[in-house]
Protein backbone atom coordinates (compact mmCIF):
# COMPACT_ATOMS: atom_id res chain seq x y z
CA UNK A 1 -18.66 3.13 7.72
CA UNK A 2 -17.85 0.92 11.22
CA UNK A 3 -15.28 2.05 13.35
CA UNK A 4 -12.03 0.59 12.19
CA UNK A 5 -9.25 -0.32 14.76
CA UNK A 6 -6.66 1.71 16.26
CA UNK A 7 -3.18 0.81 15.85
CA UNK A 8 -2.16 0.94 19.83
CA UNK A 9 0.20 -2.32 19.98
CA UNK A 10 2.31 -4.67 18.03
CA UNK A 11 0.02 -5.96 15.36
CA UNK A 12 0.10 -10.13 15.15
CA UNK A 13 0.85 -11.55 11.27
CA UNK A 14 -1.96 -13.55 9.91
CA UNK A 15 0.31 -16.60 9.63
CA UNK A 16 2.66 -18.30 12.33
CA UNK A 17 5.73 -17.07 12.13
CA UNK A 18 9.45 -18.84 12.72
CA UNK A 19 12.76 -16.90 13.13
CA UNK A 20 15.05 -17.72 10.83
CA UNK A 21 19.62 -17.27 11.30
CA UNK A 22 19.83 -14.53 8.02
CA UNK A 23 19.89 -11.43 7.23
CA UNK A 24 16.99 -9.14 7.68
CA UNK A 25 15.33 -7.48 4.66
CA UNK A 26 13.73 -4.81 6.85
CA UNK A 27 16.67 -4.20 8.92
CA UNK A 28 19.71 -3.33 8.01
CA UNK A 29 21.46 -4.37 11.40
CA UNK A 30 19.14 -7.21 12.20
CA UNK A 31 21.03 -10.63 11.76
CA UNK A 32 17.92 -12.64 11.67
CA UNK A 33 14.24 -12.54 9.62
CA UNK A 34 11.09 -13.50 10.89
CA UNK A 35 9.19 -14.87 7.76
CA UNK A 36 5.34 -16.19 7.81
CA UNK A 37 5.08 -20.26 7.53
CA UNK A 38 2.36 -21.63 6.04
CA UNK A 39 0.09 -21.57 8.90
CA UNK A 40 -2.60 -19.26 9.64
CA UNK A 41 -2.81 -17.84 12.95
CA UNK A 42 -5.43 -18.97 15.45
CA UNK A 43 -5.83 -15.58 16.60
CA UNK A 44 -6.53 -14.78 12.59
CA UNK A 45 -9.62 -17.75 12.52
CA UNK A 46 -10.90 -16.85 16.22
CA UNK A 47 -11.63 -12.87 15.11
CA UNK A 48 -13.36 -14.45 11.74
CA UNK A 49 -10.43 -12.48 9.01
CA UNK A 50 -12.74 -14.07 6.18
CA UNK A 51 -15.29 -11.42 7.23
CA UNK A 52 -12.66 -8.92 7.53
CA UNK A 53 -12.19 -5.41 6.14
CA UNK A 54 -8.92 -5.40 4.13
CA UNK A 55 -7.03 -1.97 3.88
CA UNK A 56 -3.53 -1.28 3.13
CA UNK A 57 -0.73 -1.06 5.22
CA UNK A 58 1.23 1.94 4.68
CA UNK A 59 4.77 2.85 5.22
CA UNK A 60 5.51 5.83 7.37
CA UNK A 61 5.51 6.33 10.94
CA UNK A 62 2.73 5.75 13.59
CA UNK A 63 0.81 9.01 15.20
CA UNK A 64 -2.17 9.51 17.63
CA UNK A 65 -5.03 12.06 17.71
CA UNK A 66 -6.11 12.33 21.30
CA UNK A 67 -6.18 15.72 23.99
CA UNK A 68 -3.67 17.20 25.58
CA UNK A 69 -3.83 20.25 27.75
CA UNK A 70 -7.37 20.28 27.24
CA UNK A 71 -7.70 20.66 23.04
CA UNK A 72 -7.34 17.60 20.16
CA UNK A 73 -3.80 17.29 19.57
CA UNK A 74 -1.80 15.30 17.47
CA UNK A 75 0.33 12.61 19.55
CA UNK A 76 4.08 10.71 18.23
CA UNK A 77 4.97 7.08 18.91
CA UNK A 78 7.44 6.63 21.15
CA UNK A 79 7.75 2.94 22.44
CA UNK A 80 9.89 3.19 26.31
CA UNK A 81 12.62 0.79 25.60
CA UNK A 82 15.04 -1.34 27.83
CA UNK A 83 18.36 0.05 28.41
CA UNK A 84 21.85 -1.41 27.03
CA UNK A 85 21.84 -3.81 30.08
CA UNK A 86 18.81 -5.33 30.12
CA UNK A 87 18.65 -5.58 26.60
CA UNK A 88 21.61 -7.26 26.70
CA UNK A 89 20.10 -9.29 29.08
CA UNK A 90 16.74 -9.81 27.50
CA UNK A 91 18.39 -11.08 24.49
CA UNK A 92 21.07 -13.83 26.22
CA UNK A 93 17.61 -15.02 27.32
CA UNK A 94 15.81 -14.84 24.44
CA UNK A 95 19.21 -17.08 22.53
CA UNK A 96 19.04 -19.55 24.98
CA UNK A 97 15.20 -20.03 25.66
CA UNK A 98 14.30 -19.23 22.09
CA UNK A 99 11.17 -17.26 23.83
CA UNK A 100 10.82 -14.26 25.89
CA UNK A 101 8.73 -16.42 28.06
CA UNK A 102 9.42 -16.47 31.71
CA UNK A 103 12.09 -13.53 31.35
CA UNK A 104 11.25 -10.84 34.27
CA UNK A 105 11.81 -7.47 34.35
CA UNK A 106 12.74 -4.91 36.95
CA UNK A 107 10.32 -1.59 35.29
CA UNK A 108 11.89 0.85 37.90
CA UNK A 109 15.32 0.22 36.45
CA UNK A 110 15.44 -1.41 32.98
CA UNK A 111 13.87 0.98 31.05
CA UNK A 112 15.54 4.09 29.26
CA UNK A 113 13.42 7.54 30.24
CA UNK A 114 10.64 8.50 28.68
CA UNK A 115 9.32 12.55 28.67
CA UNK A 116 6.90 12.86 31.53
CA UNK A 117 4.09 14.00 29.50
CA UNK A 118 4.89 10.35 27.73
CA UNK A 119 1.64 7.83 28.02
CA UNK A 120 1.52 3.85 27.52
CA UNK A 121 -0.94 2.82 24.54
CA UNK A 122 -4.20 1.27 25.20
CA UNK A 123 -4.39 -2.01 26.81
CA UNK A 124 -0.76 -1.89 27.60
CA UNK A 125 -0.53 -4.32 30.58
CA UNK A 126 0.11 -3.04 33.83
CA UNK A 127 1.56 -4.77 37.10
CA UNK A 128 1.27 -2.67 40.80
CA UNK A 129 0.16 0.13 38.60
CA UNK A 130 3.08 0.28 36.40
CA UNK A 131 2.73 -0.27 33.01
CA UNK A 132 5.00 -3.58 31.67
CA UNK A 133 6.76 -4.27 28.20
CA UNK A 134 5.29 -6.83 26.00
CA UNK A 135 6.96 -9.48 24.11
CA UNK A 136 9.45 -7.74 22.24
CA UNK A 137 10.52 -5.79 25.24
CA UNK A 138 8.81 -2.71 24.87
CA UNK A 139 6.20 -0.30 26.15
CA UNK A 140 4.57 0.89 23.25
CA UNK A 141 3.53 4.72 24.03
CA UNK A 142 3.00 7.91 22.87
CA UNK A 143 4.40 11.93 23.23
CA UNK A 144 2.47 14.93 21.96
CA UNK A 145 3.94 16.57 19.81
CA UNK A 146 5.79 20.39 20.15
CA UNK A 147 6.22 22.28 17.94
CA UNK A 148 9.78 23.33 19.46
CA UNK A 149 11.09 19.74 19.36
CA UNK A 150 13.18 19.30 16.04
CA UNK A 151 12.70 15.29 16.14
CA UNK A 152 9.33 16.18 15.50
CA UNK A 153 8.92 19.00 13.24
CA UNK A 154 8.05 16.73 10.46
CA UNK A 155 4.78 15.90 12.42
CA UNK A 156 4.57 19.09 13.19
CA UNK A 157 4.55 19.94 9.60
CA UNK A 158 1.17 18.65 9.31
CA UNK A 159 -0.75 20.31 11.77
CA UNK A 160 -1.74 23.87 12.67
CA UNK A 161 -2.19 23.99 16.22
CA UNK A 162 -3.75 27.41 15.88
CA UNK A 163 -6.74 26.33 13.71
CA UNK A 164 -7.11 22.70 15.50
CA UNK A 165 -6.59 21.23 11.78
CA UNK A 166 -4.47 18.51 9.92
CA UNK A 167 -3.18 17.64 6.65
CA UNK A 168 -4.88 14.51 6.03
CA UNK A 169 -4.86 11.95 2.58
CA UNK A 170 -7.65 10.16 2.16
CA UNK A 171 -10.12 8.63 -0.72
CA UNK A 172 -11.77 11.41 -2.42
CA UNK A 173 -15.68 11.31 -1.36
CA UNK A 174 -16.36 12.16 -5.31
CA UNK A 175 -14.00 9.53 -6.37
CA UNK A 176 -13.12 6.59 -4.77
CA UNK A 177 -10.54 6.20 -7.32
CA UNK A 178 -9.20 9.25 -6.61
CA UNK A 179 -7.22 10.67 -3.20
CA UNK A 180 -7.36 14.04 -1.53
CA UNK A 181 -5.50 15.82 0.12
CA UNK A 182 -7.72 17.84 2.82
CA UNK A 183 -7.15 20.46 6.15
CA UNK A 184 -9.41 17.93 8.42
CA UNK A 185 -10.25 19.09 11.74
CA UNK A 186 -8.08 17.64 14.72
CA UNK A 187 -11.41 16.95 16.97
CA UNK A 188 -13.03 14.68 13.99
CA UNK A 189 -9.52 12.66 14.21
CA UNK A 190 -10.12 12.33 17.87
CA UNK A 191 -9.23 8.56 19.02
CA UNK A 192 -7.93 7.79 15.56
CA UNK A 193 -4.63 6.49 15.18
CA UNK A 194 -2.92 7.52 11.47
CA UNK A 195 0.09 7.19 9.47
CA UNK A 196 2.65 9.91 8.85
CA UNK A 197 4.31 9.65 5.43
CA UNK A 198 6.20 12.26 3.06
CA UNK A 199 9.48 12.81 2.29
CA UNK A 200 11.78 12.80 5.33
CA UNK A 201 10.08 8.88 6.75
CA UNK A 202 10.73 5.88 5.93
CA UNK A 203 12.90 6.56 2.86
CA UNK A 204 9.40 7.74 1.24
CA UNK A 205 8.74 5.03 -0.60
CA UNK A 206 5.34 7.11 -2.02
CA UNK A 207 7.60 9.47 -3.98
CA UNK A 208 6.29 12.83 -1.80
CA UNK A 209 7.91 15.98 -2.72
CA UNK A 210 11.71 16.37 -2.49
CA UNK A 211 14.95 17.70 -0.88
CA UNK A 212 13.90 21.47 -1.56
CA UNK A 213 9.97 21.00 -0.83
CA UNK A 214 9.29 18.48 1.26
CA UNK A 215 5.75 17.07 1.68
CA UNK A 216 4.35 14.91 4.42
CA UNK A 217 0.54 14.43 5.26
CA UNK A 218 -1.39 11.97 7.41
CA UNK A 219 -3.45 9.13 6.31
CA UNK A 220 -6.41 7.39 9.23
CA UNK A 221 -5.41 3.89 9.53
CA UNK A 222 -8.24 1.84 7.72
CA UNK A 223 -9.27 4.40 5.64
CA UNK A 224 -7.45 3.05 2.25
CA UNK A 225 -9.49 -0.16 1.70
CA UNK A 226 -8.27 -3.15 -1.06
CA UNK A 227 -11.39 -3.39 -3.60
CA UNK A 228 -10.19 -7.35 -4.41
CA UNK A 229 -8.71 -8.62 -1.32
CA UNK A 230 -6.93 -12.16 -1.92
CA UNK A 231 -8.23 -15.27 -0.07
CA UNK A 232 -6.04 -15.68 3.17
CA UNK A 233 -3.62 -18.13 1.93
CA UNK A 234 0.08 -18.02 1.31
CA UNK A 235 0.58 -19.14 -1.98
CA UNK A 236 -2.40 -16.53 -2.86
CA UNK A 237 -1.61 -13.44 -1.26
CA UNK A 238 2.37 -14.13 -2.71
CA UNK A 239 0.96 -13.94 -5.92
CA UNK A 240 -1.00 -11.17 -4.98
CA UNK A 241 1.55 -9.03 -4.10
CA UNK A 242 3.49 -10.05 -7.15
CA UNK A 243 0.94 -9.33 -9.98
CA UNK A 244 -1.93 -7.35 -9.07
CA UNK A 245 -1.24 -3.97 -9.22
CA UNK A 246 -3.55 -3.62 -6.10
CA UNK A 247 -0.50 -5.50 -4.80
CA UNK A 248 1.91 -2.69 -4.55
CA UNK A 249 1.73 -2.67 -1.65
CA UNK A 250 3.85 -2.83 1.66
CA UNK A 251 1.24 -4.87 3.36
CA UNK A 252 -2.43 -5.61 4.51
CA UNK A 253 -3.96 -5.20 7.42
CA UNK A 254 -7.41 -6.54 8.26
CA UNK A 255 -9.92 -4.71 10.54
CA UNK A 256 -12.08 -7.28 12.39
CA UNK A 257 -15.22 -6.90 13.03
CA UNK A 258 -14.79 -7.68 16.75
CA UNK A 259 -11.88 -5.03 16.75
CA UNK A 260 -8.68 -7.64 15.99
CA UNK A 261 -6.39 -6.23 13.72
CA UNK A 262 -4.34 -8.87 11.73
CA UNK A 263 -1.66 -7.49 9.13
CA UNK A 264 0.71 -9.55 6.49
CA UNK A 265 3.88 -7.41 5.43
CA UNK A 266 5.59 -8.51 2.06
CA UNK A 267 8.37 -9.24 3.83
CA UNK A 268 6.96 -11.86 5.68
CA UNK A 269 6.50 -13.54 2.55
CA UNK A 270 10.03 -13.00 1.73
CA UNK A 271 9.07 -10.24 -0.99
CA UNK A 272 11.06 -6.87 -1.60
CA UNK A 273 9.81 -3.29 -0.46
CA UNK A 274 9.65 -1.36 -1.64
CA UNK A 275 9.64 -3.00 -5.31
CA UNK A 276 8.95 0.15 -7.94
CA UNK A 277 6.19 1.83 -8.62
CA UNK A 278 3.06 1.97 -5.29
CA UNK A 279 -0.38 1.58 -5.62
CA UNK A 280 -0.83 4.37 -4.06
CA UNK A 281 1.93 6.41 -5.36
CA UNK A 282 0.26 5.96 -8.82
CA UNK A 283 -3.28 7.29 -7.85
CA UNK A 284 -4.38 11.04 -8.46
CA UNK A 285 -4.93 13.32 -6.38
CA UNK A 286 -6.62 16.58 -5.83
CA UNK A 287 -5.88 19.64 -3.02
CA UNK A 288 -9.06 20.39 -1.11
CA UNK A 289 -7.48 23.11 0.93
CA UNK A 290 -8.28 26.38 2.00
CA UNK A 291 -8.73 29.36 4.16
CA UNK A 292 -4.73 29.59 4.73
CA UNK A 293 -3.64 32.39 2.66
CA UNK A 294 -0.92 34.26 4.31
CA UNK A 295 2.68 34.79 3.32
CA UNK A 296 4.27 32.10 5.62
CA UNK A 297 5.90 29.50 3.84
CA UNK A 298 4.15 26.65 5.90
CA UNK A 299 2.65 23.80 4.44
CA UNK A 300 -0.73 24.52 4.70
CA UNK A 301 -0.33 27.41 3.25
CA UNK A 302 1.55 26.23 0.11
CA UNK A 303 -1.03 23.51 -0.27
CA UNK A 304 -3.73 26.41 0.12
CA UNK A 305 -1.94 27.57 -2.94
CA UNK A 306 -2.84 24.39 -4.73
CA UNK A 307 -6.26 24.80 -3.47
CA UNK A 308 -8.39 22.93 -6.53
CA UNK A 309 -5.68 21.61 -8.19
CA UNK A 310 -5.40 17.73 -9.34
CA UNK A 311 -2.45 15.93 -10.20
CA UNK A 312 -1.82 12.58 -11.65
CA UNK A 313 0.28 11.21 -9.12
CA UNK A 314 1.31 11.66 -5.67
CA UNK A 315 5.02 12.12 -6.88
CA UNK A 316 4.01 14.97 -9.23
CA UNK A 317 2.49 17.21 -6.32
CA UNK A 318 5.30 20.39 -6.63
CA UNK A 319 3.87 24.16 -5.26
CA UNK A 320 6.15 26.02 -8.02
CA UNK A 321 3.39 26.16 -10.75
């Protein structure tokens, strides 16, 4: 399988995109929506999408396998973002330029504080050795994640530090029809970027666990493919989204073969999500997890529990059998 991308900045939409005066559909307290035009992106034709590997975008929150204090650990996203002032600022601009272009910042004192063991994402520009915000006004970064840090203890949910191991969904090898849910080895996510999902992110739009037993895994970026991509048209992938049932989905993203990753999100299109059932909501899945059996009530040992099991549908994964 090649090397898919990592998801280390701001992903560009396949199509041109315009700003339009309404409410956002993805934001609650966003007064405006940026919706695709017709218009593919140069940046799309120049990195060849045609050729493209399409895989599904998924809905949770974005995490990072790299070291830290010498071992694989698993990393959160945590974008340094201008302070009340210069946002302020930075959008007066932005109103009466309609484009960030030409705005400058002042790094040393515009910026809200970041942890010190906080790092900037790859290729994150830098200026006199300081890393700068991109177009939207932020440094995309990353934190590792402690287990002692409550905004984090659903990431920390799906590792075990002790074992070097994470909680990982993926295709099943057997099946490709079929997920699994699998204790995967922190080193062989090394450089990977993934997707946190479960209960307690995003509003769990993949029905995982509940209230009372909450479930939350990781899935690699790239590693849920689309069997029957649509063309890369408008009109196309709309209908796409609309009636295949490969099209529950919140989005594509294509991996590039020279490394470009190009996404389309349904609400680009102007299309609801989540909108029912998910495609991959609906798929089965079986528990390939073991050596964890011990009386804590973690997660990998509940899903140790499970070890073997299969079950229809993501939503119907429940420990109390």
């Amino acid at each position: 399988m090649r090397r898919l991308g990592s998801v280390q900045q701001k992903i560009p939409c396949v199509f041109l995109t315009e700003v339009k005066e309404e409410q956002s559909r993805k934001r609650d307290c966003q007064q405006f929506q940026v919706v695709a035009t017709e218009n593919v992106n140069p940046v799309a034709l120049e990195a060849n999408i045609d050729c493209a590997f399409a895989t599904e975008k998924l809905d949770g929150t974005c995490c990072y396998v790299t070291v830290y204090k010498g071992q694989p650990h698993l990393w959160a996203r945590l974008d340094r973002k201008p302070n009340k002032q210069a946002e302020k600022r930075f959008k007066k601009y932005q109103h009466s330029h309609r484009s960030c272009k030409g705005f400058t910042w002042n790094v040393e004192c515009d910026f809200k504080t970041v942890p010190e063991t906080w790092i900037p994402a790859h290729r994150v520009k830098h200026h006199s050795g300081r890393p700068v915000p991109d177009e939207h006004g932020h440094i995309p970064g990353w934190v590792p994640v402690e287990k002692d840090n409550k905004q984090y203890c659903w990431h920390s949910s799906v590792v075990d530090d002790g074992v070097g191991a994470a909680l990982v969904l993926r295709p099943s090898s057997d099946d490709e029809d079929m997920l699994e849910i699998a204790a995967v080895p922190l080193a062989d996510l090394l450089e990977q970027t993934l997707e946190l999902i479960g209960t307690n992110v995003n509003g769990n739009p993949y029905g995982l666990g509940s209230k009372k037993q909450p479930v939350h895994c990781l899935v690699s970026h790239g590693s849920v493919g689309i069997r029957n991509p649509p063309p890369v048209d408008f009109q196309q992938l709309c209908s796409w989204f609309q009636e295949s049932p490969e099209g529950r989905v919140e989005g594509i993203v294509w991996h590039c073969n020279d490394g470009t990753l190009i996404k389309v999100h349904r609400h680009h299109l102007g299309l609801r999500w989540p909108d029912g059932e998910t495609y991959l909501g609906d798929k089965s899945v079986v528990i390939h997890v073991d050596g964890y059996n011990s009386s804590s009530q973690d997660l990998f040992t509940s899903f140790f529990r499970l070890n073997g099991h299969c079950f229809s549908r993501l939503p119907d994964i429940q420990f109390d059998l």
